[in-house]
C-alpha atoms as a PDB file:
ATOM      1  CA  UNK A   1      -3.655  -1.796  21.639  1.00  0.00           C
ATOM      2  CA  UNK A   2      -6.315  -2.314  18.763  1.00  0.00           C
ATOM      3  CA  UNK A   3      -9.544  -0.365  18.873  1.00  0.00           C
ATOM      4  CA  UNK A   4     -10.961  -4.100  19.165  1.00  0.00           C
ATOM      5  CA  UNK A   5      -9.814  -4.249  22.320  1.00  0.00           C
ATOM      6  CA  UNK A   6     -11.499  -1.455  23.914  1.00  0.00           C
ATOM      7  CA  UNK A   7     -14.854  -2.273  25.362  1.00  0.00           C
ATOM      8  CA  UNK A   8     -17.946  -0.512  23.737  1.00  0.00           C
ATOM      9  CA  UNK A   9     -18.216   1.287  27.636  1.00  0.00           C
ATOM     10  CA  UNK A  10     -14.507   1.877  27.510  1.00  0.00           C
ATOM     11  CA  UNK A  11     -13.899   3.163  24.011  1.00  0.00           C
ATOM     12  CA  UNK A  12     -16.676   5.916  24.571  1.00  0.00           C
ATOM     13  CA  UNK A  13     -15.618   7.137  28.035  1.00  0.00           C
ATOM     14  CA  UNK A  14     -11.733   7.772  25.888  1.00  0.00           C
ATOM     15  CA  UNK A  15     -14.354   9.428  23.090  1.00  0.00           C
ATOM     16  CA  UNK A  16     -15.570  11.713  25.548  1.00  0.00           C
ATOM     17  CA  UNK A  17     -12.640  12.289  27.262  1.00  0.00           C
ATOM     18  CA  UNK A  18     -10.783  13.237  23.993  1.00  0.00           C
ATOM     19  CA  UNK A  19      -8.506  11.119  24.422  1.00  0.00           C
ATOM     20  CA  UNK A  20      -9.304   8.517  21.557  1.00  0.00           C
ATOM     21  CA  UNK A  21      -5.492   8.977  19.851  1.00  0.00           C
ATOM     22  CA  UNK A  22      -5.678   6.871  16.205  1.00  0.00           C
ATOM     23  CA  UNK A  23      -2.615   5.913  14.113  1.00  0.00           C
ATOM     24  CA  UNK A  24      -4.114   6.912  10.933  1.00  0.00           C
ATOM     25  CA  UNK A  25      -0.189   6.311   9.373  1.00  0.00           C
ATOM     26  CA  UNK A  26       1.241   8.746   8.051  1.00  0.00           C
ATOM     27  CA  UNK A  27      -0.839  10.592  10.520  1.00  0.00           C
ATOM     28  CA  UNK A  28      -1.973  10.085  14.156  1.00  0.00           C
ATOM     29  CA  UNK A  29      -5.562  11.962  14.541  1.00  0.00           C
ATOM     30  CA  UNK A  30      -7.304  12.615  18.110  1.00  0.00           C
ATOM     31  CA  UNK A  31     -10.923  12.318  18.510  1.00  0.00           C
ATOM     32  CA  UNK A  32     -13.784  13.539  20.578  1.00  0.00           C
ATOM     33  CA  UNK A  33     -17.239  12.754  20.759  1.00  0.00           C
ATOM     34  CA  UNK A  34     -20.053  12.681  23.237  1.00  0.00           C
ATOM     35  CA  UNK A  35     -22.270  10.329  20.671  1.00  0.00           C
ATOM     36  CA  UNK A  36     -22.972   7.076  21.817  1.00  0.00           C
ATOM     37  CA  UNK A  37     -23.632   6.060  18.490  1.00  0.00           C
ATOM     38  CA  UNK A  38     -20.428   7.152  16.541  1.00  0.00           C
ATOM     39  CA  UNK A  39     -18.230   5.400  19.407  1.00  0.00           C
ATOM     40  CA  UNK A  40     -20.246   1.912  17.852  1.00  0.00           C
ATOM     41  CA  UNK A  41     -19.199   2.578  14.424  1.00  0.00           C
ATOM     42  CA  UNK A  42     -15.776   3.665  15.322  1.00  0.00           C
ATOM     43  CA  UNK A  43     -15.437   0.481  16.855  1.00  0.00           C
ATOM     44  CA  UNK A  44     -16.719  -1.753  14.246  1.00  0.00           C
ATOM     45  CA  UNK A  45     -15.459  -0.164  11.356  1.00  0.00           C
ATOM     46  CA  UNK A  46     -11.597   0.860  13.056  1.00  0.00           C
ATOM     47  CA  UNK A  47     -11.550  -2.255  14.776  1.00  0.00           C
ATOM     48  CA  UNK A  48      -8.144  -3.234  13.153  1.00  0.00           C
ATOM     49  CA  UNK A  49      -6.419   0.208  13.877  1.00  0.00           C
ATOM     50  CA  UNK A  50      -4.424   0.795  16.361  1.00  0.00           C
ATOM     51  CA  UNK A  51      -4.785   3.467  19.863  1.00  0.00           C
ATOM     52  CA  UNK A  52      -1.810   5.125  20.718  1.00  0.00           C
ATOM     53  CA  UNK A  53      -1.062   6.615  24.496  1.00  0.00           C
ATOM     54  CA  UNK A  54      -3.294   9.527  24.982  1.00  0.00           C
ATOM     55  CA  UNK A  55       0.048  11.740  25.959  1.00  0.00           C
ATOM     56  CA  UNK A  56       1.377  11.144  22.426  1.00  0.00           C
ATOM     57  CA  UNK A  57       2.168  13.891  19.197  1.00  0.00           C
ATOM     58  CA  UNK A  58      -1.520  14.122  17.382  1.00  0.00           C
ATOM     59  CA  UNK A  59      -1.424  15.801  14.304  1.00  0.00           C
ATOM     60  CA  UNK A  60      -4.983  16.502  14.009  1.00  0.00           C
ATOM     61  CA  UNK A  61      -7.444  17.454  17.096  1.00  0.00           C
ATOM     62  CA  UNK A  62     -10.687  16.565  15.595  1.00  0.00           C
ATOM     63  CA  UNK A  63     -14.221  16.342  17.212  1.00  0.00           C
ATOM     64  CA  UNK A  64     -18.126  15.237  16.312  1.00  0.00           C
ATOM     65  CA  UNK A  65     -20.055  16.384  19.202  1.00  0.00           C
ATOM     66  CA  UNK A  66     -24.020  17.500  19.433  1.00  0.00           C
ATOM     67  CA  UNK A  67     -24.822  21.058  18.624  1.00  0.00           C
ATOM     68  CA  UNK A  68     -25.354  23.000  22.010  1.00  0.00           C
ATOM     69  CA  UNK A  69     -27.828  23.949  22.738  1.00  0.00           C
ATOM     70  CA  UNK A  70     -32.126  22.835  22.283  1.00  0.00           C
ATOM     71  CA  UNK A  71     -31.086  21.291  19.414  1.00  0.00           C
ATOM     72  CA  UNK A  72     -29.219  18.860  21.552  1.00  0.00           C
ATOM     73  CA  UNK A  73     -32.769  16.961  22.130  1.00  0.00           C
ATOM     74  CA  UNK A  74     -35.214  17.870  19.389  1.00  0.00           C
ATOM     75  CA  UNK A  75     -33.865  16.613  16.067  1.00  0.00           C
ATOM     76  CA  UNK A  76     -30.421  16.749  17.296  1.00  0.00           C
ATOM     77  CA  UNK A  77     -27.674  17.813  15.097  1.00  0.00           C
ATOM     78  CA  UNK A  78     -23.767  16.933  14.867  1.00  0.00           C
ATOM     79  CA  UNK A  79     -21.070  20.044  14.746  1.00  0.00           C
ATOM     80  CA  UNK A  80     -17.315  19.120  13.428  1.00  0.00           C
ATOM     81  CA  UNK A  81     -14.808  21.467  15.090  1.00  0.00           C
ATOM     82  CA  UNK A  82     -11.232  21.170  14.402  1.00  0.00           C
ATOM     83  CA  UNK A  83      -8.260  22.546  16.909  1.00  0.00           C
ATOM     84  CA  UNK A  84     -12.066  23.255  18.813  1.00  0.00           C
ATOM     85  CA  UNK A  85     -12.940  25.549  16.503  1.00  0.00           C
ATOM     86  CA  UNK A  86     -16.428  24.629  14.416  1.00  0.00           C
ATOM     87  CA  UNK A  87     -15.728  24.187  11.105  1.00  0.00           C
ATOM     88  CA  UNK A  88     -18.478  23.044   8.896  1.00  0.00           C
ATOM     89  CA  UNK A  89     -22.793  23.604   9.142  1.00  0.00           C
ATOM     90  CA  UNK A  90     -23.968  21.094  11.656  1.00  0.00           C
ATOM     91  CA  UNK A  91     -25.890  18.150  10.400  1.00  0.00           C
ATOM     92  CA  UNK A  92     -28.437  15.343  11.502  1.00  0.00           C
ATOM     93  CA  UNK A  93     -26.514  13.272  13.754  1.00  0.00           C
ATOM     94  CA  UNK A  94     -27.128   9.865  12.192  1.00  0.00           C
ATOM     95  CA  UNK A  95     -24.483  11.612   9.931  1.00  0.00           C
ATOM     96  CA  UNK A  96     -22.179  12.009  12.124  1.00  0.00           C
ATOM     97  CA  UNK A  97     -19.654   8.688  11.127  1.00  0.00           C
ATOM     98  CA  UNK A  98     -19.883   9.999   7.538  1.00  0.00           C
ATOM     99  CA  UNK A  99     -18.843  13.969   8.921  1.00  0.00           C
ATOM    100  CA  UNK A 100     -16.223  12.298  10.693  1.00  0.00           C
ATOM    101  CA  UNK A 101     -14.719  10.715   7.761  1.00  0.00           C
ATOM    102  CA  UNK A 102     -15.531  13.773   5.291  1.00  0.00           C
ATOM    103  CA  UNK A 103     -13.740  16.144   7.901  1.00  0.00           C
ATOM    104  CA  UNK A 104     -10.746  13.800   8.492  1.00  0.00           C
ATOM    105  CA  UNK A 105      -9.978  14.280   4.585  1.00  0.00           C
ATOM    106  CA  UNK A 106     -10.419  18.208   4.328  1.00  0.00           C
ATOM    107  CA  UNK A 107      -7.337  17.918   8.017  1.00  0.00           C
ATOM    108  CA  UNK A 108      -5.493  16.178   5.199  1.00  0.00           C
ATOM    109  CA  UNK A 109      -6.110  17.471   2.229  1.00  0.00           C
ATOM    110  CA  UNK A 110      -5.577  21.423   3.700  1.00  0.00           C
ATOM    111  CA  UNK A 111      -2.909  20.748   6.100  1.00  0.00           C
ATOM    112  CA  UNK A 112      -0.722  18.537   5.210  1.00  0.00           C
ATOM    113  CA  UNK A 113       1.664  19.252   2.198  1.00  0.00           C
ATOM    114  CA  UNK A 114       4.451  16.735   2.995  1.00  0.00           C
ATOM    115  CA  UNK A 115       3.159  14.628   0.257  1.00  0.00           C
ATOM    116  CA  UNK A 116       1.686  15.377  -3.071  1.00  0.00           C
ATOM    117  CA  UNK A 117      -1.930  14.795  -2.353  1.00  0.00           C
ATOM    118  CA  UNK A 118      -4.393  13.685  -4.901  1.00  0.00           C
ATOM    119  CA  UNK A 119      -7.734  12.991  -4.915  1.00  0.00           C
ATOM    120  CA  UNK A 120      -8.106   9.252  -5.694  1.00  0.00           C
ATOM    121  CA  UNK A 121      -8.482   5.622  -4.853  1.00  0.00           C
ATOM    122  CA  UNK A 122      -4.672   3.897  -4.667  1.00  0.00           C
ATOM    123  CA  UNK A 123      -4.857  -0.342  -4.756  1.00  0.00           C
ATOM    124  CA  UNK A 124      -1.927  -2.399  -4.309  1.00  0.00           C
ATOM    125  CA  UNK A 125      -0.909  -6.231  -5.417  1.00  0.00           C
ATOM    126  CA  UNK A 126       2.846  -7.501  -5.397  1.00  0.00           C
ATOM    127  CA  UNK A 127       4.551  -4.199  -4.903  1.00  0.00           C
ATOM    128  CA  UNK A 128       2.817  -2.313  -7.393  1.00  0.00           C
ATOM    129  CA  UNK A 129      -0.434   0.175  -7.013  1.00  0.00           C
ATOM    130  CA  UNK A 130      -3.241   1.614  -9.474  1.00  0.00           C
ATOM    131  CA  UNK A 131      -3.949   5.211  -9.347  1.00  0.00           C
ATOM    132  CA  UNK A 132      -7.821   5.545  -9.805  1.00  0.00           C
ATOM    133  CA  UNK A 133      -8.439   9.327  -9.928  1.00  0.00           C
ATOM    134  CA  UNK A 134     -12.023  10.634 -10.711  1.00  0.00           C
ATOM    135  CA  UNK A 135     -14.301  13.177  -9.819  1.00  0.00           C
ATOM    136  CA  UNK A 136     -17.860  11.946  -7.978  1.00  0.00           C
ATOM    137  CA  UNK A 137     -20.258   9.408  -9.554  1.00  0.00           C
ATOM    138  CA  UNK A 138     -17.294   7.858 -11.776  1.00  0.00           C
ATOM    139  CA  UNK A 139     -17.554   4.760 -10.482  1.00  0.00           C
ATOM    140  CA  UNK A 140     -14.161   4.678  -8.169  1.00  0.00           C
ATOM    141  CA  UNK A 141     -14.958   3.697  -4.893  1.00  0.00           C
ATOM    142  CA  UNK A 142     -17.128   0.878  -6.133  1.00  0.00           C
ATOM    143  CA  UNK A 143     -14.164  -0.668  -8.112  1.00  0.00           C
ATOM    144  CA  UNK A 144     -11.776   0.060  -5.743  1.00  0.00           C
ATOM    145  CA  UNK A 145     -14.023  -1.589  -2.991  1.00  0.00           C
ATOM    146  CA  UNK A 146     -15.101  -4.645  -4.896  1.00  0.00           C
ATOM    147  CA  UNK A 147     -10.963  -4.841  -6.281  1.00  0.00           C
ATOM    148  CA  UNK A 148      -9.367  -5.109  -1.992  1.00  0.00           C
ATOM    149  CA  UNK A 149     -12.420  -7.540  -2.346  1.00  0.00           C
ATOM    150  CA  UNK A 150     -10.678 -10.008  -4.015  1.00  0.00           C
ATOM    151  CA  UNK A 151      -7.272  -9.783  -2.618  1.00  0.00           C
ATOM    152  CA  UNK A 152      -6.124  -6.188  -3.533  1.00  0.00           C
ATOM    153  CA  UNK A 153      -4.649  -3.743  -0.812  1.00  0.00           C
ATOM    154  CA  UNK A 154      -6.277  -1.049   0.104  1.00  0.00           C
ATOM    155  CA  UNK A 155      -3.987   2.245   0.045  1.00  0.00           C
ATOM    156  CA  UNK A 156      -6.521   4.735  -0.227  1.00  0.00           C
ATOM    157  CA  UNK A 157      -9.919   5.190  -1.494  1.00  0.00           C
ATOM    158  CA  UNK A 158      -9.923   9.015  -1.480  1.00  0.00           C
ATOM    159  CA  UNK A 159      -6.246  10.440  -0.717  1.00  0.00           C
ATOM    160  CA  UNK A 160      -3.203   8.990  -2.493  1.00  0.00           C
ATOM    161  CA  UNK A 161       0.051  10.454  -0.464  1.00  0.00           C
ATOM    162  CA  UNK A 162       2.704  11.071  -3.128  1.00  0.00           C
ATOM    163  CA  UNK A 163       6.240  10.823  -1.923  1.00  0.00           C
ATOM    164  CA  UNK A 164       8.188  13.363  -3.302  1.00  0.00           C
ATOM    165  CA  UNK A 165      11.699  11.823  -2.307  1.00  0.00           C
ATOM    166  CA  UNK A 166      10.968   8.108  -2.859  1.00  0.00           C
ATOM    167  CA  UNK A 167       8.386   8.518  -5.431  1.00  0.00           C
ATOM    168  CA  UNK A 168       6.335   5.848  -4.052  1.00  0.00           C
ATOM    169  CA  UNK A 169       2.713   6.242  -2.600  1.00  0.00           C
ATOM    170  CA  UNK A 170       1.132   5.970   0.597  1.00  0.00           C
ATOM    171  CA  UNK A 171      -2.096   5.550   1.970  1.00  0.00           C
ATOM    172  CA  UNK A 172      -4.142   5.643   5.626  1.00  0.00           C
ATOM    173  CA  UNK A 173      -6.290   2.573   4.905  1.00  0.00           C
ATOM    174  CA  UNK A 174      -9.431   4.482   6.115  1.00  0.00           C
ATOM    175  CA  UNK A 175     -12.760   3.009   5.557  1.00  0.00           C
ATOM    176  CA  UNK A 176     -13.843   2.725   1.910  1.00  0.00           C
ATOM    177  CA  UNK A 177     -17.042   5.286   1.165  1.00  0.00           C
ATOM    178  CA  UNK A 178     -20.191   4.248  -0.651  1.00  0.00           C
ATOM    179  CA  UNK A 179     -22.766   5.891  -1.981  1.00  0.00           C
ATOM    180  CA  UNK A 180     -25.986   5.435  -3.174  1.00  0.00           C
ATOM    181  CA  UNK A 181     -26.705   1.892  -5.628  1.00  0.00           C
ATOM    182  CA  UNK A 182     -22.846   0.796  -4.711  1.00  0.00           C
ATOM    183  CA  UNK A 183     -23.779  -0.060  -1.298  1.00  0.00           C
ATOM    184  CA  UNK A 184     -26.075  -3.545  -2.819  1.00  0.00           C
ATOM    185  CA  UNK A 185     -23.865  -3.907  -5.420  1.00  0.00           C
ATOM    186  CA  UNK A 186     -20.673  -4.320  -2.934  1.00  0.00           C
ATOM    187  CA  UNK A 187     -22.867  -6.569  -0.215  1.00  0.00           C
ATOM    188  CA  UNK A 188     -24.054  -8.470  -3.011  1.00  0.00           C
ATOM    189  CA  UNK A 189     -20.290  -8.704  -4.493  1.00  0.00           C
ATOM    190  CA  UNK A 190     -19.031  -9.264  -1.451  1.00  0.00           C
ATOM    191  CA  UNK A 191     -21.141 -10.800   1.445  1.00  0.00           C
ATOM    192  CA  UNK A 192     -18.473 -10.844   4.293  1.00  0.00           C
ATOM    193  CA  UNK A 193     -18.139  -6.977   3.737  1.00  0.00           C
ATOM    194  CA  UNK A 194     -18.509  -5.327   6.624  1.00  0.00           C
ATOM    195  CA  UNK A 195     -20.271  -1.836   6.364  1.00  0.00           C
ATOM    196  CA  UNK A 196     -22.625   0.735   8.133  1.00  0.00           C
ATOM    197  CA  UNK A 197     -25.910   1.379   7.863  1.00  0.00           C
ATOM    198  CA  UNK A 198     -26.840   3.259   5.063  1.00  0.00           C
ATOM    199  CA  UNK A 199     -27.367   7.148   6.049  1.00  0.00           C
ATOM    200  CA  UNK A 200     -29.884   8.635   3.704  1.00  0.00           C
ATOM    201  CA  UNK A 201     -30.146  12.474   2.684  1.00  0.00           C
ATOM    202  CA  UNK A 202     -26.803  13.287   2.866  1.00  0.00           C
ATOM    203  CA  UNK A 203     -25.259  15.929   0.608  1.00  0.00           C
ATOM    204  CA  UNK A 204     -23.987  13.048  -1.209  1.00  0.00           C
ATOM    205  CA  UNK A 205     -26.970  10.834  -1.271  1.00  0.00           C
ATOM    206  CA  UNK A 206     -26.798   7.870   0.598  1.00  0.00           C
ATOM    207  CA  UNK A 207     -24.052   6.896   2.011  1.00  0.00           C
ATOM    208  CA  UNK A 208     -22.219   3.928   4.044  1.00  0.00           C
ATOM    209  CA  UNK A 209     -18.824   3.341   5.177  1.00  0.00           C
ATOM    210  CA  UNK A 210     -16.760  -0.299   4.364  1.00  0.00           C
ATOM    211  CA  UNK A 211     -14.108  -1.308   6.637  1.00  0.00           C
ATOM    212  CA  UNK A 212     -10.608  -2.046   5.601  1.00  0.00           C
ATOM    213  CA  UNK A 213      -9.627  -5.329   4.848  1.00  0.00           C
ATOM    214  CA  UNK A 214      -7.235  -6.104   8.127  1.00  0.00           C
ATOM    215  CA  UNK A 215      -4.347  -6.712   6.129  1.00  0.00           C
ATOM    216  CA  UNK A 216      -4.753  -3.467   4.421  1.00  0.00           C
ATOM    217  CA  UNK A 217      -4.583  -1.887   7.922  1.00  0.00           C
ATOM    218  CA  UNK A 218      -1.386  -4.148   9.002  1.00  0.00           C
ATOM    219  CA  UNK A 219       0.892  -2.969   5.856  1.00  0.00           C
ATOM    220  CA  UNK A 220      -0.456   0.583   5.853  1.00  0.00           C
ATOM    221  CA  UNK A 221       3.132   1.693   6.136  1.00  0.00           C
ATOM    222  CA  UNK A 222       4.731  -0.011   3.294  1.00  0.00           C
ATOM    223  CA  UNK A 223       4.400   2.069   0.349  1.00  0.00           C
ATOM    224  CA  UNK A 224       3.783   1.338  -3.023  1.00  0.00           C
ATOM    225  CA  UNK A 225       5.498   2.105  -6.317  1.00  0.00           C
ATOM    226  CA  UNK A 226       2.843   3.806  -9.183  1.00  0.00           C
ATOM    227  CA  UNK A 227       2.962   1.410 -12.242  1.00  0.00           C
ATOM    228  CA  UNK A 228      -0.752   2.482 -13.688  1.00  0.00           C
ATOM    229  CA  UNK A 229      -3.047   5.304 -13.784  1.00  0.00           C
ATOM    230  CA  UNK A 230      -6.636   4.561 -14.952  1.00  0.00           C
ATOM    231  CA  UNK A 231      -9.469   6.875 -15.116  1.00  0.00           C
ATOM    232  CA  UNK A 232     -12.766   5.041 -14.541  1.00  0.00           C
ATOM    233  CA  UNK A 233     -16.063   5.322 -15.592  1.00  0.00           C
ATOM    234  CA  UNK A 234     -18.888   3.145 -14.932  1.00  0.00           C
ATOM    235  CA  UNK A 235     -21.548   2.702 -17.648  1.00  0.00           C
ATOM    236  CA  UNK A 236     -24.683   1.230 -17.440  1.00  0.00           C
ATOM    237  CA  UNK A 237     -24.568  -2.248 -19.431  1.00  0.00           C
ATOM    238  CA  UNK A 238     -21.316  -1.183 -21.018  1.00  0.00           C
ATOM    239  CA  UNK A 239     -18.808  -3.865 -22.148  1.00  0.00           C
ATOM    240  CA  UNK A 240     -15.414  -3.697 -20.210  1.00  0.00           C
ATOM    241  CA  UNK A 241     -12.898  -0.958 -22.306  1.00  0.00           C
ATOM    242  CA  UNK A 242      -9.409  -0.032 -21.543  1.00  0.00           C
ATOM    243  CA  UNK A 243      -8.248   2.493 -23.683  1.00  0.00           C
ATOM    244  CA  UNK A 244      -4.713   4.012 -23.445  1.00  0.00           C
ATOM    245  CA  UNK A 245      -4.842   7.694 -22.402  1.00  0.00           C
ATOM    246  CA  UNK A 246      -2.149  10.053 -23.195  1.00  0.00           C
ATOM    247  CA  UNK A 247       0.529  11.052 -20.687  1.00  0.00           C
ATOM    248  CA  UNK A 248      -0.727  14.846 -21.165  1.00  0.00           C
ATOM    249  CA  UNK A 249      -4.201  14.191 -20.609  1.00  0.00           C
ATOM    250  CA  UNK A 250      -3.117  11.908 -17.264  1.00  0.00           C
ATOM    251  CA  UNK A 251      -1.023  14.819 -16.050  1.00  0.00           C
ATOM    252  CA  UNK A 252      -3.659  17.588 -16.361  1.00  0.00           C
ATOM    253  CA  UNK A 253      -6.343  14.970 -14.745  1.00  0.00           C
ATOM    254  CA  UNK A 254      -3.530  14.205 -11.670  1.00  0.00           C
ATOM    255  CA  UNK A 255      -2.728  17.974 -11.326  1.00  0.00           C
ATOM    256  CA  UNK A 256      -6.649  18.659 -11.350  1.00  0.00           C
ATOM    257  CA  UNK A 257      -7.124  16.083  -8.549  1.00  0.00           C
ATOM    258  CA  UNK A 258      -4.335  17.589  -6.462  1.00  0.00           C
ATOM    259  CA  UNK A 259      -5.310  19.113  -3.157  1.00  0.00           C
ATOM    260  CA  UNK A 260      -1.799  21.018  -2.909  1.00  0.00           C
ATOM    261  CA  UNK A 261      -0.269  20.710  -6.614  1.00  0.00           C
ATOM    262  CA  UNK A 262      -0.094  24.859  -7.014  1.00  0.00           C
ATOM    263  CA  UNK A 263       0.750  24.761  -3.093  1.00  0.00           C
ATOM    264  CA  UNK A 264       4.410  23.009  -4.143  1.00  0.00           C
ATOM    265  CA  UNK A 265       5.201  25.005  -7.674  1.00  0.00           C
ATOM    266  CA  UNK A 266       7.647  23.967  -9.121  1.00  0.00           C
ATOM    267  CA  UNK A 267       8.119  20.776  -6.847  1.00  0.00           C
ATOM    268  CA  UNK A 268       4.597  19.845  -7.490  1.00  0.00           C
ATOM    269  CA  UNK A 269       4.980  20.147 -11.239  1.00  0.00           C
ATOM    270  CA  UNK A 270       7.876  17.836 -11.157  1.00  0.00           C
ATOM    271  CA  UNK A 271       6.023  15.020  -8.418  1.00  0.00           C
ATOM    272  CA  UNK A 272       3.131  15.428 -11.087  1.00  0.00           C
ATOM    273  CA  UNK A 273       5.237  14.688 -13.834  1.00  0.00           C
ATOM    274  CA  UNK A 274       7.428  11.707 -12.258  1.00  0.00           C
ATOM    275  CA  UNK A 275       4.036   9.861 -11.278  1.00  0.00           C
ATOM    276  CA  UNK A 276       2.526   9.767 -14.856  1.00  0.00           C
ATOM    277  CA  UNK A 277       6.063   9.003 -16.219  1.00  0.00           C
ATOM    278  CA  UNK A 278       6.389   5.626 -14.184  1.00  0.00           C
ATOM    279  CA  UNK A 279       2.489   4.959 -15.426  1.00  0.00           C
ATOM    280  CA  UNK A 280       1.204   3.466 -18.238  1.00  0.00           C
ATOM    281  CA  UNK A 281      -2.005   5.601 -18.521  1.00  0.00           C
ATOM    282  CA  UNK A 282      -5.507   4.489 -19.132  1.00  0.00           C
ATOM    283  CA  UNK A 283      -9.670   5.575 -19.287  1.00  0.00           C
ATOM    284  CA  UNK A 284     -11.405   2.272 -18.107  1.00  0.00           C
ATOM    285  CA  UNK A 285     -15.452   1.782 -18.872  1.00  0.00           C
ATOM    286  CA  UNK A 286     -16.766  -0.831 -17.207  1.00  0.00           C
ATOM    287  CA  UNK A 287     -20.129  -2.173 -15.838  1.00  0.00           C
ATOM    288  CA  UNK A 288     -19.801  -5.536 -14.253  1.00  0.00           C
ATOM    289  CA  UNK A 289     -17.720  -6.178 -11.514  1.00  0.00           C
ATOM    290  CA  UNK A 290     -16.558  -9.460 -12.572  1.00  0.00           C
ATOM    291  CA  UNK A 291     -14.843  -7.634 -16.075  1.00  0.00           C
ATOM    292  CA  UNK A 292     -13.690  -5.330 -14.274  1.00  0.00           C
ATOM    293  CA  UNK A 293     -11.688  -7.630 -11.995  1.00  0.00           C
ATOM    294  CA  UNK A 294     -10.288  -9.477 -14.908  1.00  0.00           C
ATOM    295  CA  UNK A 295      -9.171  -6.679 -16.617  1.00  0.00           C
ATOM    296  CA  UNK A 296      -7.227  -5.544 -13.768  1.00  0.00           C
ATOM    297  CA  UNK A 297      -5.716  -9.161 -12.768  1.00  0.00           C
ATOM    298  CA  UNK A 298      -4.664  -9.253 -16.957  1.00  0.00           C
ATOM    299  CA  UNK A 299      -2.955  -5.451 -16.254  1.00  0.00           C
ATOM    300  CA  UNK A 300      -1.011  -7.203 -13.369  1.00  0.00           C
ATOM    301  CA  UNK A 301      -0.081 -10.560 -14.575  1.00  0.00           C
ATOM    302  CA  UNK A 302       1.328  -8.863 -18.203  1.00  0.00           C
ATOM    303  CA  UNK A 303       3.527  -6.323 -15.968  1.00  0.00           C
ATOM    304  CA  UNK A 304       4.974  -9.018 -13.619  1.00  0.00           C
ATOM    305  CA  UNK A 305       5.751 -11.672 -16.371  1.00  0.00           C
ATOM    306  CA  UNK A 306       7.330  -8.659 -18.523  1.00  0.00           C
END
C-alpha cells in the first residue's frame, strides 16, 4: 500500500497509533505523531512511498509529538524523541515536517554504518550518478532539485549511501530540502513542483520540503555507479565554470563530508579512495539554472558516447 492510499482520517489515526511503518529503502523507519498537521504533509509529500505491515522489522522508532505539558496549547511546541527518548530542544510546531526530516538524517547518519555515508546530494541518468557534496549555502539542493527537474533521478539530496562491496551508491529518495531564495527559484523553475509551505525562523532560515519525483521513489533500490564528483557553488550573476579539481582535494572534501569515515578506519579510507578513483572530479560555479543544466547534460552525453 502507498501512503496515497491512506485517507487523511486514516493515515493520522496509524500516526497516532505509531504504527505509520515507511520503506525509506535501505531503511524502514516507524513514525508517531499526534499532529494533525504533520499527518497532511506526510501525506502529500510521501505520497509515492510505500507502508509496510505495522508488525514488520523498523530500523528506526522515530516520533514528532507536542511538548507535554501547558505548552501543549499556548504557542505549542514539537519534541523529537527517538527509541522514546527526547532527543533534540523542542521547537514551534509549524516546524515539525522540517524536525521530522532533520531527525530522520541524524537516525542515519549516527546509526547506521553499513554504508559509507556522506553528506551530499547523489543524481542519477542512464546508470550513472553525480556526487554533489557541499557544506550549507553552496548551492546543492537547489541544483540538485531543479536537475530531477528535468529528468534526473533523485538518489539523495543530503545522504549518499556508499556501498562498500559493490561500490555503487544508494539513496532513500526523501523529500528534497529548500531553503530560503531556492524555494521561488525552484517553483518558478519548475511549476508542477510540489512543495510545503514555507516555514520561516527556522535555524536554517526558511525552509520547505519538495517531493520526490515518483519515479525517483519507484527505482529507489537500484543503485548507481559514481562516474563524477562536483563541488558546487552558486554565485550571484556568475557565468557557468567547471573546473577540474584534483583527486586529493576531492578525497579530503568526501572524507570531510563523511558521517562515519573515522568510524570504518581503514575500510573507510579505502571506500573514500575507490569513490574519487571511479570520478572525474570537479568545482562547478554557476548562477542560472538553465547553464547549469547544460553543463551537466554535456558531462553526460561526452561520458556515454566515450
Amino acid at each position: 500500500m502507498k501512503v496515497s492510499e491512506l485517507s487523511k482520517h486514516a493515515l493520522f489515526a496509524i500516526l497516532q497509533r505509531g504504527e505509520l511503518c515507511i520503506d525509506m529503502f535501505p531503511f524502514v523507519v516507524r513514525v508517531r505523531s499526534d499532529i494533525s498537521e504533520l499527518a497532511e504533509d506526510i501525506g502529500r509529500i510521501y505520497q509515492d512511498f510505500t507502508v509496510l505491515d505495522s508488525n514488520c522489522f523498523s530500523d528506526f522508532h522515530v516520533e514528532v509529538s507536542y511538548e507535554r505539558g501547558v505548552r501543549r496549547w499556548f504557542r505549542p511546541l514539537a519534541r523529537f524523541y527517538f527509541d522514546g527518548r527526547p532527543s533534540f530542544i523542542p521547537l514551534p510546531v509549524d516546524q515539525a515536517f522540517p524536525m521530522l526530516e532533520w531527525g530522520i538524517n541524524w537516525c542515519v547518519a549516527a546509526h547506521s554504518h553499513s554504508f559509507l555515508i556522506v553528506h551530499a546530494a547523489v543524481i542519477e541518468r542512464q546508470g550513472v550518478a553525480v556526487v554533489m557534496p557541499a557544506p550549507p549555502g553552496s548551492g546543492k539542493s537547489t541544483l540538485c532539485a531543479a536537475l530531477i527537474g528535468r529528468g534526473w533521478r533523485l538518489l539523495s539530496d543530503e545522504l549518499a549511501l556508499y556501498d562498500f562491496e559493490t561500490k555503487q551508491l544508494y539513496g532513500m529518495a526523501r523529500p528534497v530540502s529548500l531553503k530560503n531564495q531556492s524555494i521561488p527559484i525552484i517553483q518558478a523553475h519548475t511549476p508542477a513542483a510540489e512543495i510545503t509551505s514555507p516555514v520561516p525562523d527556522t535555524t536554517k532560515g526558511t525552509v520547505a520540503l519538495l517531493r520526490p519525483p515518483s519515479e525517483s521513489v519507484q527505482q529507489v533500490k537500484i543503485p548507481a555507479r559514481p562516474a563524477w564528483i562536483i563541488l558546487p557553488h552558486y554565485q550571484v550573476d556568475a557565468d557557468a565554470l567547471l573546473e577540474p579539481l584534483s583527486k586529493g582535494k576531492a578525497f579530503m572534501l568526501i572524507a570531510e563530508q563523511s558521517f562515519n569515515y573515522n568510524v570504518h578506519g581503514r575500510e573507510g579510507f579505502e571506500a573514500v579512495g575507490d569513490l574519487v578513483d571511479s570520478c572525474e572530479c570537479f568545482q562547478f560555479t554557476y548562477s542560472r539554472l538553465s547553464d547549469a543544466e547544460r553543463v551537466f547534460d554535456d558531462l553526460l552525453a561526452r561520458r556515454i558516447n566515450g
